[in-house]
Protein backbone atom coordinates (compact mmCIF):
# COMPACT_ATOMS: atom_id res chain seq x y z
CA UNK A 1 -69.87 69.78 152.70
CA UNK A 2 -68.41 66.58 151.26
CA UNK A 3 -67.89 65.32 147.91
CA UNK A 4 -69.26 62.23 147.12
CA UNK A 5 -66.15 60.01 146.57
CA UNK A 6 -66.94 59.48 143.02
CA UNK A 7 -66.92 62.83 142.80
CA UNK A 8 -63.04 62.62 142.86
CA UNK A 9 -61.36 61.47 139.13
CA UNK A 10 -58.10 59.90 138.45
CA UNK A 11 -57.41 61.46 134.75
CA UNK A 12 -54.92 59.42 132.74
CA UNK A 13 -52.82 61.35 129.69
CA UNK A 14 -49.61 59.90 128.35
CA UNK A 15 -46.87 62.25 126.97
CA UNK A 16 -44.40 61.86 124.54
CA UNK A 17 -41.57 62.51 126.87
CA UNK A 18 -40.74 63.68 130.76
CA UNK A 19 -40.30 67.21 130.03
CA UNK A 20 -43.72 67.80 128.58
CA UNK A 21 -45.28 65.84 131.84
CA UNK A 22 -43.46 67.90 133.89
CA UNK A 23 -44.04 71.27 131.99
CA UNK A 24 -47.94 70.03 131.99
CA UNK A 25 -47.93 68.76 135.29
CA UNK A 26 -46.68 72.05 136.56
CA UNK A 27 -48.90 73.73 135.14
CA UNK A 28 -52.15 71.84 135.76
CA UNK A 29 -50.79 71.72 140.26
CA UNK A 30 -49.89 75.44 140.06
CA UNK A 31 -53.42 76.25 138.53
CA UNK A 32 -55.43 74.23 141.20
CA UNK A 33 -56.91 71.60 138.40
CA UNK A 34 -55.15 69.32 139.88
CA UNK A 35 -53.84 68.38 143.39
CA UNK A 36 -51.39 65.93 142.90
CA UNK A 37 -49.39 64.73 138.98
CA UNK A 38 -47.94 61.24 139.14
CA UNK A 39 -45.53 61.09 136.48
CA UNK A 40 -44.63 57.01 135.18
CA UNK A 41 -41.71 57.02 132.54
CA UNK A 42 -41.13 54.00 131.13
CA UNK A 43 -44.61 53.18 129.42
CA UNK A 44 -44.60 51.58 125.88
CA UNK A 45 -47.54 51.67 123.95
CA UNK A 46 -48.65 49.87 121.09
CA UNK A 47 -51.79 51.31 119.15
CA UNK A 48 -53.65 51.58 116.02
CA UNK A 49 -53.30 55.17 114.29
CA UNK A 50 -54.11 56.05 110.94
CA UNK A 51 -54.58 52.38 109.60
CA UNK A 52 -51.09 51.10 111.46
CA UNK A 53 -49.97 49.75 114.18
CA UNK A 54 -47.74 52.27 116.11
CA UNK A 55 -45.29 51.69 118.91
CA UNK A 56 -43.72 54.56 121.21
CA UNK A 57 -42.23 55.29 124.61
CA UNK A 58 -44.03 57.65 126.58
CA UNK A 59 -44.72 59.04 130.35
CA UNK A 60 -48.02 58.45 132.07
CA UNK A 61 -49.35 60.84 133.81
CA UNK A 62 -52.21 60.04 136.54
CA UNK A 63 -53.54 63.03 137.78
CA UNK A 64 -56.05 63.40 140.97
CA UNK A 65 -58.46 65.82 140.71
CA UNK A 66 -62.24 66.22 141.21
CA UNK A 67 -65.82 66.44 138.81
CA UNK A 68 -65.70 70.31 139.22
CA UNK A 69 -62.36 71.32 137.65
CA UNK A 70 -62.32 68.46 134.98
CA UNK A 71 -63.68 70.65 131.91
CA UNK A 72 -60.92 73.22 132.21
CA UNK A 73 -58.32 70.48 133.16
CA UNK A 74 -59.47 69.07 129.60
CA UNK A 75 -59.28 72.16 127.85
CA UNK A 76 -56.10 72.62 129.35
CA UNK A 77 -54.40 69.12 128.53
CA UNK A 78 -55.68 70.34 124.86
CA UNK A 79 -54.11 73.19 124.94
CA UNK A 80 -50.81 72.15 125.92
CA UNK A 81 -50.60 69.03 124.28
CA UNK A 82 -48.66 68.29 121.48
CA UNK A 83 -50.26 65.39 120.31
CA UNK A 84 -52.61 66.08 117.97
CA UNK A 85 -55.16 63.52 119.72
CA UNK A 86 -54.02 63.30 123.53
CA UNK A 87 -55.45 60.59 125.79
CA UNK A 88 -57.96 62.28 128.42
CA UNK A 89 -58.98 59.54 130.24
CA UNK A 90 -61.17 59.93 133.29
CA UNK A 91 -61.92 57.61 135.92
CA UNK A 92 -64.49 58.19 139.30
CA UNK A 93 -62.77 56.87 141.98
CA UNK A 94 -65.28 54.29 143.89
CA UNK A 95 -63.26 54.15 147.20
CA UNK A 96 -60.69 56.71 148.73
CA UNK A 97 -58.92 57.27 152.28
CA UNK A 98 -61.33 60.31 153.66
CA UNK A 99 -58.66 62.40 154.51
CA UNK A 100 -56.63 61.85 151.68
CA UNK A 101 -59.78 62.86 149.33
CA UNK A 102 -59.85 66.11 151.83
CA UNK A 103 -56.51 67.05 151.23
CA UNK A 104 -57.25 66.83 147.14
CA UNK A 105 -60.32 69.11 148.04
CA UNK A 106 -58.60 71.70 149.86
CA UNK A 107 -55.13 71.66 147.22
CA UNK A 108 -57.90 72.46 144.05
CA UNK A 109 -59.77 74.92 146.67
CA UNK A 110 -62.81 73.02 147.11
CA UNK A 111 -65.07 74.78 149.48
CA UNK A 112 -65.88 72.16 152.34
C-alpha cells in the first residue's frame, strides 16, 4: 500500500557542531526514524534568543523520513539534543521520485 507523498517529511534540526549531527544522525538511521541524514556544515545563523540577537556556526541536518515515525524521531532529537530549544522543523514533501520515496519506506520498515 502506498504512502501518500505528503506522507513523507523532510525534518530540519541544526546542531551546534559535526560531531553531534553525526552522533544524532547515527542514531536516528540505525533506529529506522530515519532513512537517510544529510549533514550541511557551514550554516551561520543569526537569531533572536532571550531579548538578543545571537550569531553561531552550526550543521544542518535534513533528515527524510515519513508521518509515522515523526513523534519518536521528535522525542528523540529532544532527547539527544543539547540545545536547550532544538529546531524540529517538519516539512510534507508535495512531490518525490516514486522509487526514491519506496526506498525511504522500506529503510524505516514501512509495510508496503
Amino acid at each position: 500500500m502506498e504512502s501518500p507523498v505528503n506522507d513523507y517529511l523532510l525534518v530540519l534540526n541544526t546542531c551546534p557542531n559535526s560531531e553531534v549531527a553525526q552522533q544524532i544522525a547515527d542514531i536516528l538511521v540505525s533506529q529506522s526514524m530515519a532513512a537517510c541524514v544529510n549533514i550541511m556544515p557551514g550554516l551561520s545563523s543569526t537569531y533572536l534568543w532571550q531579548g538578543k540577537i545571537e550569531r553561531a556556526s552550526e550543521v544542518l541536518l535534513l533528515i527524510k523520513t515519513h508521518v509515522t515515525k515523526y513523534q519518536d524521531l521528535q522525542q528523540t532529537l529532544e532527547q539527544l539534543h543539547p540545545y536547550e530549544l532544538p529546531e524540529i522543523i517538519a516539512v510534507p514533501l508535495a512531490r518525490g521520485l516514486t522509487p526514491y520515496l519506496d526506498w525511504i519506506a522500506t529503510s524505516i520498515g514501512l509495510d508496503k
